[in-house]
PDB file of N, CA and C in Angstrom:
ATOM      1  N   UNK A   1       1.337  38.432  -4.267  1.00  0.00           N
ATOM      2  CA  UNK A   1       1.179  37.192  -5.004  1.00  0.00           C
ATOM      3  C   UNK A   1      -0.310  36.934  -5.188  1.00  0.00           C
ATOM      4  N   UNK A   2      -0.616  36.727  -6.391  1.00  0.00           N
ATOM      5  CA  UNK A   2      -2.046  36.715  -6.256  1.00  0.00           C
ATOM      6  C   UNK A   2      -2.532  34.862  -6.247  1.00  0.00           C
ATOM      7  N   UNK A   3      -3.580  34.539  -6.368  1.00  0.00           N
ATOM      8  CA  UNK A   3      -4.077  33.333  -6.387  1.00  0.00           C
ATOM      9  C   UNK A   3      -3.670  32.149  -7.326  1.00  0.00           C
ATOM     10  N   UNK A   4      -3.892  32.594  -8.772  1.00  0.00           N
ATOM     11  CA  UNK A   4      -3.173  32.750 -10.287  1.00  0.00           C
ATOM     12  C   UNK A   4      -1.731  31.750 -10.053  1.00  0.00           C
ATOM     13  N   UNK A   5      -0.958  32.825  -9.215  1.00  0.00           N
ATOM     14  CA  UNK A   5       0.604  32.376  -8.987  1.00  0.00           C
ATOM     15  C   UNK A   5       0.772  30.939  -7.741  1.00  0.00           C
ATOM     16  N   UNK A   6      -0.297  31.140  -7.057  1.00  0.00           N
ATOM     17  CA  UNK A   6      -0.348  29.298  -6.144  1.00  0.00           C
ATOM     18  C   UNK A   6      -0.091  28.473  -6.448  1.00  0.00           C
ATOM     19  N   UNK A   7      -1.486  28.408  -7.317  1.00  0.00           N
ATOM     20  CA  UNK A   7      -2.015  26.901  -7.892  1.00  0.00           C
ATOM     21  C   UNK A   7      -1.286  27.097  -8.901  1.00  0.00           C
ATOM     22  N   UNK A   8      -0.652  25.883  -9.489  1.00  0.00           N
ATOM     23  CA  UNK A   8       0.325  25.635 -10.441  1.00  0.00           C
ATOM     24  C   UNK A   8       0.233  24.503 -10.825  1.00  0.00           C
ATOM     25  N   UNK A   9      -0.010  24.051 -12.215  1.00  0.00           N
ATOM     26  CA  UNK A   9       0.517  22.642 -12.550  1.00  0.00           C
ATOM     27  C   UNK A   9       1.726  21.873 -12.248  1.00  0.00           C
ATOM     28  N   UNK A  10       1.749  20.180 -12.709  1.00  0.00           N
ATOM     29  CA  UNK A  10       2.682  19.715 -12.339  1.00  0.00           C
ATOM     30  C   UNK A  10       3.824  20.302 -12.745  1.00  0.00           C
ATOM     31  N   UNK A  11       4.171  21.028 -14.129  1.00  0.00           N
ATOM     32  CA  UNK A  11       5.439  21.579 -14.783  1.00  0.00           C
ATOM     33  C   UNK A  11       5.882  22.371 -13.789  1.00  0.00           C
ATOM     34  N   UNK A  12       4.624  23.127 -13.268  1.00  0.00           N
ATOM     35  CA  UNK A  12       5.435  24.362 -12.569  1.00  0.00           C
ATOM     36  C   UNK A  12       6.015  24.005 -11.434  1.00  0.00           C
ATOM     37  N   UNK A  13       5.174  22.868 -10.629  1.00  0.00           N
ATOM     38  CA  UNK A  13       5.799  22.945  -9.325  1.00  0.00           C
ATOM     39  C   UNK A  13       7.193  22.085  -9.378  1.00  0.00           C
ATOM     40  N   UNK A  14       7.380  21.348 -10.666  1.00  0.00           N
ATOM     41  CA  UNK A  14       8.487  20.441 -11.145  1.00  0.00           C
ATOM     42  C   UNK A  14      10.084  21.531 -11.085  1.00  0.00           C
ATOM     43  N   UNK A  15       9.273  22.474 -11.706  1.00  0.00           N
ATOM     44  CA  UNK A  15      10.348  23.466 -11.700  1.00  0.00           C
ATOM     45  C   UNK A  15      10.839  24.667 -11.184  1.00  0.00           C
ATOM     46  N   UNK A  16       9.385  24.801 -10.274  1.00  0.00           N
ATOM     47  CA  UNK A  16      10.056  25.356  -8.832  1.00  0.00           C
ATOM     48  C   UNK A  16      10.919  24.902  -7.730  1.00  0.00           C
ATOM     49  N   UNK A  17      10.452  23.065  -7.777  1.00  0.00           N
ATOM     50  CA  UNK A  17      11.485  22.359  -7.345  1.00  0.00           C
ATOM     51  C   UNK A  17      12.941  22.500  -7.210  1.00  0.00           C
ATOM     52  N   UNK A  18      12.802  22.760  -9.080  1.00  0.00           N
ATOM     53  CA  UNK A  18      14.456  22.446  -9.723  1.00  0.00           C
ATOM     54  C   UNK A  18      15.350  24.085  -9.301  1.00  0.00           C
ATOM     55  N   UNK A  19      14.526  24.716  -9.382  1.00  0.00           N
ATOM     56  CA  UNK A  19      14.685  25.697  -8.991  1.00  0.00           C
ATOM     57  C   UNK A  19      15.407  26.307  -7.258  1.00  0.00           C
ATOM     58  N   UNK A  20      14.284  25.925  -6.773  1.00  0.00           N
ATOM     59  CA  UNK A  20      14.831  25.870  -5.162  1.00  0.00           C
ATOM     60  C   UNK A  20      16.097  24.988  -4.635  1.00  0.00           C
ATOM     61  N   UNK A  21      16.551  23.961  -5.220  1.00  0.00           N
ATOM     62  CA  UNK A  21      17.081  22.806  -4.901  1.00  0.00           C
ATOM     63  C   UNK A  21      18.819  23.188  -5.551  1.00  0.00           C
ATOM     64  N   UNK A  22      18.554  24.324  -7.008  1.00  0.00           N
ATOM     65  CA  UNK A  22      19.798  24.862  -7.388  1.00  0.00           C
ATOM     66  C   UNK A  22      20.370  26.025  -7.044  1.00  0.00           C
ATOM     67  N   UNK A  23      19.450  26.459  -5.725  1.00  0.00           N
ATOM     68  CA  UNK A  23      19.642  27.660  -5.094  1.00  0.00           C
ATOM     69  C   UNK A  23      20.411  26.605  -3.769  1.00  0.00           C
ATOM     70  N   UNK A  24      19.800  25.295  -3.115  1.00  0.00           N
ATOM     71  CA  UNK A  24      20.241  25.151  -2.005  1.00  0.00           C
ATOM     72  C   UNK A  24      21.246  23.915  -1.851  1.00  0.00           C
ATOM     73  N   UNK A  25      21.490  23.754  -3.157  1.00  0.00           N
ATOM     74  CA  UNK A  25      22.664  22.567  -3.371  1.00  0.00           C
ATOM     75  C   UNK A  25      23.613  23.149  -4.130  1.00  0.00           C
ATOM     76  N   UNK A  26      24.870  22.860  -3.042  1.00  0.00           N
ATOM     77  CA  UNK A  26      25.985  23.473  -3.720  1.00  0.00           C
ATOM     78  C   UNK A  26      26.977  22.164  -3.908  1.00  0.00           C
ATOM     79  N   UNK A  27      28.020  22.125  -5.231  1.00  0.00           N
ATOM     80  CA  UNK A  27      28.923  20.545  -5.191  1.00  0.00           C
ATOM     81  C   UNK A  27      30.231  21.879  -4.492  1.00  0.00           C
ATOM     82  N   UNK A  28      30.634  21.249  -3.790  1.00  0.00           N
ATOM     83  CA  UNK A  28      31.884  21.790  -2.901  1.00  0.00           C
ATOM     84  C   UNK A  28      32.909  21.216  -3.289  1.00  0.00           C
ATOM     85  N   UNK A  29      33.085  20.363  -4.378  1.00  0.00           N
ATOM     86  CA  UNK A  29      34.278  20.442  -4.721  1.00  0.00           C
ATOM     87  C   UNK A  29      34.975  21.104  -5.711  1.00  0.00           C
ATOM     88  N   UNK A  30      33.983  21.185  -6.606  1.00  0.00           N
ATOM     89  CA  UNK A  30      34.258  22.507  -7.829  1.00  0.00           C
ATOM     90  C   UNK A  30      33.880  23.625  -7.422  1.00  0.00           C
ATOM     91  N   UNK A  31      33.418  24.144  -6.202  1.00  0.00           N
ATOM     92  CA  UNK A  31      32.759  25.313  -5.730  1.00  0.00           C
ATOM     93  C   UNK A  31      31.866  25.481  -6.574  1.00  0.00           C
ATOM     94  N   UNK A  32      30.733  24.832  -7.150  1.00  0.00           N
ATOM     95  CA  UNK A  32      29.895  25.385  -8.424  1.00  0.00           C
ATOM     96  C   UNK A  32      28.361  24.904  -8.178  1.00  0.00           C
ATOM     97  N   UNK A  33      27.434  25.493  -8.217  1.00  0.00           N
ATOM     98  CA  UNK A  33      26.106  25.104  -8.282  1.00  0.00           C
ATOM     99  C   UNK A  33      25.781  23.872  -9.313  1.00  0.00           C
ATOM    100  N   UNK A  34      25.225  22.559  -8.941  1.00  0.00           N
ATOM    101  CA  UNK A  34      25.481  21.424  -9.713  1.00  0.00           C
ATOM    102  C   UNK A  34      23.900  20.855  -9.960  1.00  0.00           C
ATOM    103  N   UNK A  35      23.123  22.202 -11.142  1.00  0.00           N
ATOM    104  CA  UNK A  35      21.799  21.873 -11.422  1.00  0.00           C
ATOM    105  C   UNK A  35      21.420  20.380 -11.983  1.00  0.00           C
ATOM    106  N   UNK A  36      22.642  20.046 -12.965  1.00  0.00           N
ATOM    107  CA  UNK A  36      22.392  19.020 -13.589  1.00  0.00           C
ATOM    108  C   UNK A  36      22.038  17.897 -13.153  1.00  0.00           C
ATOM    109  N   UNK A  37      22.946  17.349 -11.795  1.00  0.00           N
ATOM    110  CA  UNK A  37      22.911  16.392 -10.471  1.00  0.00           C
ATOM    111  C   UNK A  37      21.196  16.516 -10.507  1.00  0.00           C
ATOM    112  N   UNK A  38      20.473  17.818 -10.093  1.00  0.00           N
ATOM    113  CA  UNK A  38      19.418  18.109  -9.476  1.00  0.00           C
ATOM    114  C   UNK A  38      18.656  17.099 -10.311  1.00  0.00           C
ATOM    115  N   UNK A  39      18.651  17.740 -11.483  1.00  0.00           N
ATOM    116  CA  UNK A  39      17.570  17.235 -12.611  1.00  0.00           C
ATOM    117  C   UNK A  39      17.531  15.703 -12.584  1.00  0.00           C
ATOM    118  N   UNK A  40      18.389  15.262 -12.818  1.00  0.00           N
ATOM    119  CA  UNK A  40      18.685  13.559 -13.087  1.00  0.00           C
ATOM    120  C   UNK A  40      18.170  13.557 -12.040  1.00  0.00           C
ATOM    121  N   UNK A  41      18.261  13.636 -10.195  1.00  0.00           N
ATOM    122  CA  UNK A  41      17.453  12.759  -9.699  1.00  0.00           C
ATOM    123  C   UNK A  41      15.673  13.045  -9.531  1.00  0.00           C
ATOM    124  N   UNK A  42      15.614  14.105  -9.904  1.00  0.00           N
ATOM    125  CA  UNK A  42      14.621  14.710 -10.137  1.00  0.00           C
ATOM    126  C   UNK A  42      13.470  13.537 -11.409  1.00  0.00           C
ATOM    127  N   UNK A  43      14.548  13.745 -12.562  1.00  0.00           N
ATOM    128  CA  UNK A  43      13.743  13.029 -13.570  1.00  0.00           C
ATOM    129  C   UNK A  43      13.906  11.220 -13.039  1.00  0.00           C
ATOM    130  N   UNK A  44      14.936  10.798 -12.580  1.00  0.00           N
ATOM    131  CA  UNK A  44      14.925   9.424 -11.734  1.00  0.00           C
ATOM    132  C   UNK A  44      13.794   9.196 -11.231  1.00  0.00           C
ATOM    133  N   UNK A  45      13.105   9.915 -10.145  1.00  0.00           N
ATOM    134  CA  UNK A  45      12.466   9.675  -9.046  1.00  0.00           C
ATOM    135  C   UNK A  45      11.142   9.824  -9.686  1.00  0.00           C
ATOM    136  N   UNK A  46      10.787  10.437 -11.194  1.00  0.00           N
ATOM    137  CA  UNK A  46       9.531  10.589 -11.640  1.00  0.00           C
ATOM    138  C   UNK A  46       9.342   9.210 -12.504  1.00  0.00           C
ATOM    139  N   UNK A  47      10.567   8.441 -12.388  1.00  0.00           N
ATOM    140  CA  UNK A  47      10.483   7.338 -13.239  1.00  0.00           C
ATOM    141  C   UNK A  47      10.059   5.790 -12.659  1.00  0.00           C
ATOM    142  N   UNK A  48       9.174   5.103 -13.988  1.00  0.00           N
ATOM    143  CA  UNK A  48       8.785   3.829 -13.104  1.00  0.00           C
ATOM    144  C   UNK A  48       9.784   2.991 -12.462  1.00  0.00           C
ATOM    145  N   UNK A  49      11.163   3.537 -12.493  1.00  0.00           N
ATOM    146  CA  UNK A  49      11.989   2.399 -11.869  1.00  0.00           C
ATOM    147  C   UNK A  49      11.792   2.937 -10.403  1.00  0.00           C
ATOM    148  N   UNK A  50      11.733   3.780  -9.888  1.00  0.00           N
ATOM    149  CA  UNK A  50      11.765   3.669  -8.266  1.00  0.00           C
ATOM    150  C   UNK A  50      10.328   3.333  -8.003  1.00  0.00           C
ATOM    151  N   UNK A  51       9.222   2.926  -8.574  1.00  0.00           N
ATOM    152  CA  UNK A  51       7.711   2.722  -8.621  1.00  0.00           C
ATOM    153  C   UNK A  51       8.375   0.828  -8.409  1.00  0.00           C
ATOM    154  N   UNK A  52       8.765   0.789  -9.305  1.00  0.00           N
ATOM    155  CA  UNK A  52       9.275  -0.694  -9.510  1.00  0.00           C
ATOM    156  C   UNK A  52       9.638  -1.262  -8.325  1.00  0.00           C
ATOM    157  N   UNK A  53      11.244  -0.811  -8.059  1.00  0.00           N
ATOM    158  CA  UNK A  53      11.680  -0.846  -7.130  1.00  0.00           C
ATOM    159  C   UNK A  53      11.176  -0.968  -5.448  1.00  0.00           C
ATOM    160  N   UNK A  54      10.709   0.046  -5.588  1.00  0.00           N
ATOM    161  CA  UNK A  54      10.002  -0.115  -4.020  1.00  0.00           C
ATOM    162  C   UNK A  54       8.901  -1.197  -3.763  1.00  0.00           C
ATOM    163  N   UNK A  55       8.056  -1.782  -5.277  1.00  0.00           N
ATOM    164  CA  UNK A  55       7.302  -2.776  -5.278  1.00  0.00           C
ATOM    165  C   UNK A  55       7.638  -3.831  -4.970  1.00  0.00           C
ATOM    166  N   UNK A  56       9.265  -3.879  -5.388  1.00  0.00           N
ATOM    167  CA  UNK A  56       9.718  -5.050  -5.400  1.00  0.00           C
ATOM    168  C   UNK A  56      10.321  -5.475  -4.028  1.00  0.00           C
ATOM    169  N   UNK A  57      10.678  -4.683  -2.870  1.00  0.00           N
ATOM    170  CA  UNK A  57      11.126  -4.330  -1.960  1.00  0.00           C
ATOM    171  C   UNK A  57      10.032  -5.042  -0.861  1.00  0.00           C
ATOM    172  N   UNK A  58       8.245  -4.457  -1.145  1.00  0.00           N
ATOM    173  CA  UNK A  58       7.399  -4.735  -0.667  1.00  0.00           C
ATOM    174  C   UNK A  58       6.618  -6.215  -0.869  1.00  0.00           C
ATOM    175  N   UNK A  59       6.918  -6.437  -1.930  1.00  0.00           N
ATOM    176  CA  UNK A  59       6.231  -7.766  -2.201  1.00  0.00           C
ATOM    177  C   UNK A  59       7.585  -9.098  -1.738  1.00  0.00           C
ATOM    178  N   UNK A  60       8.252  -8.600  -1.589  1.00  0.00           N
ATOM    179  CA  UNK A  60       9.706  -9.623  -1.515  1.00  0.00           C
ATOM    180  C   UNK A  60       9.436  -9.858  -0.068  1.00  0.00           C
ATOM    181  N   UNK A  61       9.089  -8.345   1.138  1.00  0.00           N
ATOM    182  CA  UNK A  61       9.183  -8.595   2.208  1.00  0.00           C
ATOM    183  C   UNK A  61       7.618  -9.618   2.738  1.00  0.00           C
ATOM    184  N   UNK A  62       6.710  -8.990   2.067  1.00  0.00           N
ATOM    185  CA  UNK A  62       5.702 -10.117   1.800  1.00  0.00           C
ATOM    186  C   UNK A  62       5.609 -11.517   1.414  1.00  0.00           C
ATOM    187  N   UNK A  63       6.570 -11.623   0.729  1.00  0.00           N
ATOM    188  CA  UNK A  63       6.844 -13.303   0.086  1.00  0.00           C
ATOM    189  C   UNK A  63       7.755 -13.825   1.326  1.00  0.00           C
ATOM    190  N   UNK A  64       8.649 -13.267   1.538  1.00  0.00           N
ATOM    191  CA  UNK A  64       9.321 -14.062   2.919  1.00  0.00           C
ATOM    192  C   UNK A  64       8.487 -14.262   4.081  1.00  0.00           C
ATOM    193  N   UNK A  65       8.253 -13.419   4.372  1.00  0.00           N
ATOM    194  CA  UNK A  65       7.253 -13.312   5.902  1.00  0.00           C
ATOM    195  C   UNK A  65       6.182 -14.816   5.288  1.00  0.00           C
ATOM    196  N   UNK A  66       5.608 -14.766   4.611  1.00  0.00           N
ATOM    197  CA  UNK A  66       4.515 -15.885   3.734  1.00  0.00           C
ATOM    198  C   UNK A  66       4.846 -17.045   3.957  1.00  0.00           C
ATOM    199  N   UNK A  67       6.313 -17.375   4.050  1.00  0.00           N
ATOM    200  CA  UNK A  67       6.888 -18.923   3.658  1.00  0.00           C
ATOM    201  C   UNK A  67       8.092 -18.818   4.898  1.00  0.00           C
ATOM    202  N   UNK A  68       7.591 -18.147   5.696  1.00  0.00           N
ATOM    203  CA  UNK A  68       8.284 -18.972   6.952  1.00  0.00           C
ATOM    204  C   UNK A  68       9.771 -18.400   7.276  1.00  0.00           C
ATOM    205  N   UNK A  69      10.499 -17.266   6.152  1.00  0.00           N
ATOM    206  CA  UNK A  69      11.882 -17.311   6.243  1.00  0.00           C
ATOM    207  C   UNK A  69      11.707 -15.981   6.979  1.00  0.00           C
ATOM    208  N   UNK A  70      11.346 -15.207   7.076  1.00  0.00           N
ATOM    209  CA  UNK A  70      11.194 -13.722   7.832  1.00  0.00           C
ATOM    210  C   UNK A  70       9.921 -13.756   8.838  1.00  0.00           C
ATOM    211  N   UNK A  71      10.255 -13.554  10.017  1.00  0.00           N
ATOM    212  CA  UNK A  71       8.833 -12.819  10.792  1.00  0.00           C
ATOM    213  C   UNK A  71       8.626 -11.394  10.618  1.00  0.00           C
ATOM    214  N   UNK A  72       7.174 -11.134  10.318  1.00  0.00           N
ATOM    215  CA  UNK A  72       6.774 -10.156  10.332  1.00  0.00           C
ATOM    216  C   UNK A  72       7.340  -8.817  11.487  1.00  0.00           C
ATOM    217  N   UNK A  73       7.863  -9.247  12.599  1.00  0.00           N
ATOM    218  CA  UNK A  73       8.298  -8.351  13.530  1.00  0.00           C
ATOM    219  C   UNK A  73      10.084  -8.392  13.184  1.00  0.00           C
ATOM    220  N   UNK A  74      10.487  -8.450  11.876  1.00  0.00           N
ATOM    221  CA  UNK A  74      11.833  -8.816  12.123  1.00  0.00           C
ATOM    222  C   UNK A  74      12.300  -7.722  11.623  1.00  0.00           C
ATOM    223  N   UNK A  75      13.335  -7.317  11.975  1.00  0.00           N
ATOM    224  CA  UNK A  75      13.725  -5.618  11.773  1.00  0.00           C
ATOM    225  C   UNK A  75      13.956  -6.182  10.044  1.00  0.00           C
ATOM    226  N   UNK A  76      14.556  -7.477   9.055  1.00  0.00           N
ATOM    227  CA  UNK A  76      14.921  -7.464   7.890  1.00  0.00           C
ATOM    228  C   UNK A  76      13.377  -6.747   7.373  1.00  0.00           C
ATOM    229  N   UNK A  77      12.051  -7.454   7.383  1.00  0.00           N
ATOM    230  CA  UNK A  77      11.107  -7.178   7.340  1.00  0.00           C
ATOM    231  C   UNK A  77      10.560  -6.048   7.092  1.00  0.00           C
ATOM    232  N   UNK A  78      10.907  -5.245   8.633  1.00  0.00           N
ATOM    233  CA  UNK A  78      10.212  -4.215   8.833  1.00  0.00           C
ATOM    234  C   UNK A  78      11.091  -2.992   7.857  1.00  0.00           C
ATOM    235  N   UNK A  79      12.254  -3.512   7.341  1.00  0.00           N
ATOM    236  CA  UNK A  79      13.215  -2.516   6.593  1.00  0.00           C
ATOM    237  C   UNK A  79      12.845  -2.499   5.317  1.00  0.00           C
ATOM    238  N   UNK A  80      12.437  -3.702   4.929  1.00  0.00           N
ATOM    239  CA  UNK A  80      12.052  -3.648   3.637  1.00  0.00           C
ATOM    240  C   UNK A  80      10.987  -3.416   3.195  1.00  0.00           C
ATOM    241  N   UNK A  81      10.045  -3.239   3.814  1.00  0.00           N
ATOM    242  CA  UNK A  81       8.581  -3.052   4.536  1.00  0.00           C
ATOM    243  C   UNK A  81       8.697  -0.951   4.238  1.00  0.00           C
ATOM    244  N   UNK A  82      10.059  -0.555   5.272  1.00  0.00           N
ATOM    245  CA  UNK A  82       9.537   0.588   5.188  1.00  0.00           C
ATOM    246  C   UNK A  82      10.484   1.683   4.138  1.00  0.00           C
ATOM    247  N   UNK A  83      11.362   1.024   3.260  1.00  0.00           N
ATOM    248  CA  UNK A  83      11.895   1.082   2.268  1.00  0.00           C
ATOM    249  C   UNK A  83      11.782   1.241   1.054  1.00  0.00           C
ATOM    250  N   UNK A  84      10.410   0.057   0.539  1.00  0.00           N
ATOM    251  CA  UNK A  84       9.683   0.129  -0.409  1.00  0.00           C
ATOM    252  C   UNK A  84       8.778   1.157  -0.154  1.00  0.00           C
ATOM    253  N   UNK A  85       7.948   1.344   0.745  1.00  0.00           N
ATOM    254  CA  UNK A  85       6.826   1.965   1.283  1.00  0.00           C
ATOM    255  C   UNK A  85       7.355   3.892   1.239  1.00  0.00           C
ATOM    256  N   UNK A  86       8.515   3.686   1.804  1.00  0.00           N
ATOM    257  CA  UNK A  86       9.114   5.152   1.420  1.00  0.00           C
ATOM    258  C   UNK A  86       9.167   5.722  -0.357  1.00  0.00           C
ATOM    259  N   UNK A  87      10.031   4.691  -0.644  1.00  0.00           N
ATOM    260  CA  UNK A  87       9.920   5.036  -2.298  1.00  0.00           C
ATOM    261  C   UNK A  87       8.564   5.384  -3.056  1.00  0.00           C
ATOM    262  N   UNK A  88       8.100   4.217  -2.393  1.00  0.00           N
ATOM    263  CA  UNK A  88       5.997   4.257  -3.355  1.00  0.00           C
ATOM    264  C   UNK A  88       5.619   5.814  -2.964  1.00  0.00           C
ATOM    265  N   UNK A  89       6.074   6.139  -1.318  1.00  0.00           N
ATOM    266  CA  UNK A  89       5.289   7.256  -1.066  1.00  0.00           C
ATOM    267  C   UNK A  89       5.864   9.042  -1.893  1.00  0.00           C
ATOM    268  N   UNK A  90       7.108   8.772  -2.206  1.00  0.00           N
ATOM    269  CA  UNK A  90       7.807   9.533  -3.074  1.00  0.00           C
ATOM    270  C   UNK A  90       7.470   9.909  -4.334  1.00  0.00           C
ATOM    271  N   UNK A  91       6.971   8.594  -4.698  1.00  0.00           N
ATOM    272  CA  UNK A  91       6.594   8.301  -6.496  1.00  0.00           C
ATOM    273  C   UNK A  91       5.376   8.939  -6.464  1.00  0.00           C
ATOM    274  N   UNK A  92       4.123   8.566  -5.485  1.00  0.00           N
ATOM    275  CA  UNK A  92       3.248   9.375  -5.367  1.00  0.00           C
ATOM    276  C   UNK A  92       2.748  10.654  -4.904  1.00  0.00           C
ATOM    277  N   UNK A  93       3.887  10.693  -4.467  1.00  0.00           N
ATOM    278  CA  UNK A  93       3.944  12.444  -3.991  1.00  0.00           C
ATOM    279  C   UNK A  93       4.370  13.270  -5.588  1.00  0.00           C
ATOM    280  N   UNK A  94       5.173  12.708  -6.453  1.00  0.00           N
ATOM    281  CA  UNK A  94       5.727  13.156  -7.423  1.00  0.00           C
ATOM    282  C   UNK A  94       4.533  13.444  -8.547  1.00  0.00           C
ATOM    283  N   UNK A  95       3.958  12.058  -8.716  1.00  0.00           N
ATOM    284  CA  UNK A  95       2.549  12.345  -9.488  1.00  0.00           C
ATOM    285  C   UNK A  95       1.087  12.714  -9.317  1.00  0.00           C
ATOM    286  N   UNK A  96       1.207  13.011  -7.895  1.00  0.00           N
ATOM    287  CA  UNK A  96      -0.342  13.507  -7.571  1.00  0.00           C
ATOM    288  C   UNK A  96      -1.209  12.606  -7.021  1.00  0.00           C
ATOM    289  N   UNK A  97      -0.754  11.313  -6.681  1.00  0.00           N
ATOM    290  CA  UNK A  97      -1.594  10.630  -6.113  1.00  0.00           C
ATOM    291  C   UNK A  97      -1.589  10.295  -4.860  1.00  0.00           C
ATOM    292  N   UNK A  98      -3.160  11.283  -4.227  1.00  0.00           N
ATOM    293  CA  UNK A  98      -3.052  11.995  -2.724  1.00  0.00           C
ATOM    294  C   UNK A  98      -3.481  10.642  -1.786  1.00  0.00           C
ATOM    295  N   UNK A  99      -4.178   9.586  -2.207  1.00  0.00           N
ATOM    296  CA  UNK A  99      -5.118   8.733  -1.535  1.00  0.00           C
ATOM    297  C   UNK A  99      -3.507   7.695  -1.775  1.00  0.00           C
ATOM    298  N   UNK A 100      -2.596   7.116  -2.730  1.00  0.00           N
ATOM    299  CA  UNK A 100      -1.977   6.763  -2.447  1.00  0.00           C
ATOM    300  C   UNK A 100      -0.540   6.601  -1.830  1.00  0.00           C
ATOM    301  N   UNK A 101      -0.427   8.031  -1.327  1.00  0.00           N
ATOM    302  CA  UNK A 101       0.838   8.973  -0.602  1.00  0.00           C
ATOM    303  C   UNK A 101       0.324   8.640   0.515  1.00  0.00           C
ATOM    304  N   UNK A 102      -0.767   8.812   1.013  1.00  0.00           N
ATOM    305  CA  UNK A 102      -1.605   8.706   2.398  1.00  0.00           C
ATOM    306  C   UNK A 102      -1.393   6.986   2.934  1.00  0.00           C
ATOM    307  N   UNK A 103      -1.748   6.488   1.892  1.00  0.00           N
ATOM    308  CA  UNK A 103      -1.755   4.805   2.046  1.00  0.00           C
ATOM    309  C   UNK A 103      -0.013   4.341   2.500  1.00  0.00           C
ATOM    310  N   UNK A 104       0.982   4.923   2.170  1.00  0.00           N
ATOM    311  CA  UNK A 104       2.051   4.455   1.679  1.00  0.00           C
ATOM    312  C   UNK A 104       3.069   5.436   3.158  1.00  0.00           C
ATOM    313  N   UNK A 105       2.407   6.563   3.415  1.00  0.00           N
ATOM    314  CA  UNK A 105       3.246   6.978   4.658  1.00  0.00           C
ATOM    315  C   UNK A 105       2.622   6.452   5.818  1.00  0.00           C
ATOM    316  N   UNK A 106       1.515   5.777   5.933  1.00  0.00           N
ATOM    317  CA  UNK A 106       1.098   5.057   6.615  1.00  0.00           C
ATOM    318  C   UNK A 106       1.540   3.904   7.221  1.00  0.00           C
ATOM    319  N   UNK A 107       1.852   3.283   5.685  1.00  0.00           N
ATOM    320  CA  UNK A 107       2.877   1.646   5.970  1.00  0.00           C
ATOM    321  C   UNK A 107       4.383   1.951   6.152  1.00  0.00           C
ATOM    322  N   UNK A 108       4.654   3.211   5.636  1.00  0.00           N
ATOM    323  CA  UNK A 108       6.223   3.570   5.813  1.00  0.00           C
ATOM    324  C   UNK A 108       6.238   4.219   7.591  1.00  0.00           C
ATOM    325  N   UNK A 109       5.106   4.948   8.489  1.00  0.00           N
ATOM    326  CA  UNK A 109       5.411   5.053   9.549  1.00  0.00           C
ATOM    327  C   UNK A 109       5.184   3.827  10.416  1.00  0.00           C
ATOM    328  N   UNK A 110       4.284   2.697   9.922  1.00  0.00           N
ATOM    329  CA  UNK A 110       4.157   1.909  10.651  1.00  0.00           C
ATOM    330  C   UNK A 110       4.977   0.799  10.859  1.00  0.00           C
ATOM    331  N   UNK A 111       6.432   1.168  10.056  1.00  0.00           N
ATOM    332  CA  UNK A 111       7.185   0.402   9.573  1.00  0.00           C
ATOM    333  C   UNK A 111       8.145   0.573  10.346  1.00  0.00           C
ATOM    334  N   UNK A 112       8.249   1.964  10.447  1.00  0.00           N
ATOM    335  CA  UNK A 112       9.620   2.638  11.181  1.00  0.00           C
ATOM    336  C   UNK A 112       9.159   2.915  12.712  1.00  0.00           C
ATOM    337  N   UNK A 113       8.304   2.631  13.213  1.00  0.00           N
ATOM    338  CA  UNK A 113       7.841   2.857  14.511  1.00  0.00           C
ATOM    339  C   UNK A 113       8.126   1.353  14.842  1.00  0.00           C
ATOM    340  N   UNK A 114       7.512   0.031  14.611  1.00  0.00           N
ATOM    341  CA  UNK A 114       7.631  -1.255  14.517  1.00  0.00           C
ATOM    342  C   UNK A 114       9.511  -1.475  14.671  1.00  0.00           C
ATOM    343  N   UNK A 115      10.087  -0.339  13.617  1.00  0.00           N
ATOM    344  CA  UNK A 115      11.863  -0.747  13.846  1.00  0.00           C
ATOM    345  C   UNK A 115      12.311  -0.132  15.429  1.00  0.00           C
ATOM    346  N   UNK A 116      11.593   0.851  15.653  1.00  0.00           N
ATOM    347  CA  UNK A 116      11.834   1.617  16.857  1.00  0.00           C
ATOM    348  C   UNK A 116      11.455   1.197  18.248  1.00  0.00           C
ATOM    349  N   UNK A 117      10.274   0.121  18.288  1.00  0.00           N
ATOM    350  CA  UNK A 117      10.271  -0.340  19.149  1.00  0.00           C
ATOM    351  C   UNK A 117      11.368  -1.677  19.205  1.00  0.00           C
ATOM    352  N   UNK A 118      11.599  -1.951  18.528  1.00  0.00           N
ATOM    353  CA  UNK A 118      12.338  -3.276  18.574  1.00  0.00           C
ATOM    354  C   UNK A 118      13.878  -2.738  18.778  1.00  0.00           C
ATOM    355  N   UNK A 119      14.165  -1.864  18.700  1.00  0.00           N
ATOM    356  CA  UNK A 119      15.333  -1.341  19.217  1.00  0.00           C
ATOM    357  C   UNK A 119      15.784  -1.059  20.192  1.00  0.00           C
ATOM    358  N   UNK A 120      14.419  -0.970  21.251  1.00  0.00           N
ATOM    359  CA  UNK A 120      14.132  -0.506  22.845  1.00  0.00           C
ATOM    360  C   UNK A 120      14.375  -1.805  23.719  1.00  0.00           C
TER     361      UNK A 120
END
C-alpha cells in the first residue's frame, strides 16, 4: 500500500465506510446484505438534523439547569448533557472538525462519568 492509498478525501473515506459496514452488516431476516439501510444512516448522520438535534438536547439541558427545574448533577441533566454532546461529537467526526470532536467527547465523557458516579 503505498502513501497515495492512506490519505484519502472525505468521498473516499465516506465510502470506505459504506463499504466496510456492507461487508459487516448483515439483515437476518431476508438473509441479505442490507447496503441501502447503511447509506441512509450514513447520509442521516452527515445531515444538519442530528447537528440540530443534539444542539437542541444541549441547550434545553442548559435552559433547565438555568431556571431552577434540573440540577446540574441530575442524571435528567447529565443525559441530556451527554446525548447531545455524543451526537455533536459524531457530526464532527463526520465533517472533519478535529478541535470540535475533541471539545464535544470531552463534554460527552464528562457527562457519562458524572452518570457513573451517581449510580455508585
Amino acid at each position: 500500500m503505498t502513501w497515495g492509498q492512506l490519505v484519502m478525501n472525505e468521498a473516499g473515506l465516506v465510502r470506505l465506510l459504506k463499504d466496510a459496514l456492507k461487508v459487516m452488516t448483515k439483515d437476518y431476516i431476508f438473509d441479505d446484505y442490507s447496503p441501502l439501510v447503511i447509506e441512509h444512516i450514513i447520509e442521516f448522520a452527515h445531515g444538519e438534523l442530528v447537528a440540530y438535534f443534539g444542539m437542541i438536547l444541549i441547550l434545553s439541558a442548559f435552559f433547565l439547569e438555568t431556571r431552577d427545574i434540573l440540577e446540574s448533577k441530575a442524571i435528567t441533566y447529565l443525559g441530556l448533557m451527554a446525548a447531545g454532546s455524543g451526537l455533536l461529537a459524531i457530526r464532527a467526526y463526520l465533517i472533519s472538525e478535529w478541535a470540535f470532536l475533541i471539545l464535544e467527547i470531552a463534554w460527552f465523557l464528562a457527562a457519562v462519568f458524572g452518570i457513573f458516579t451517581l449510580r455508585k
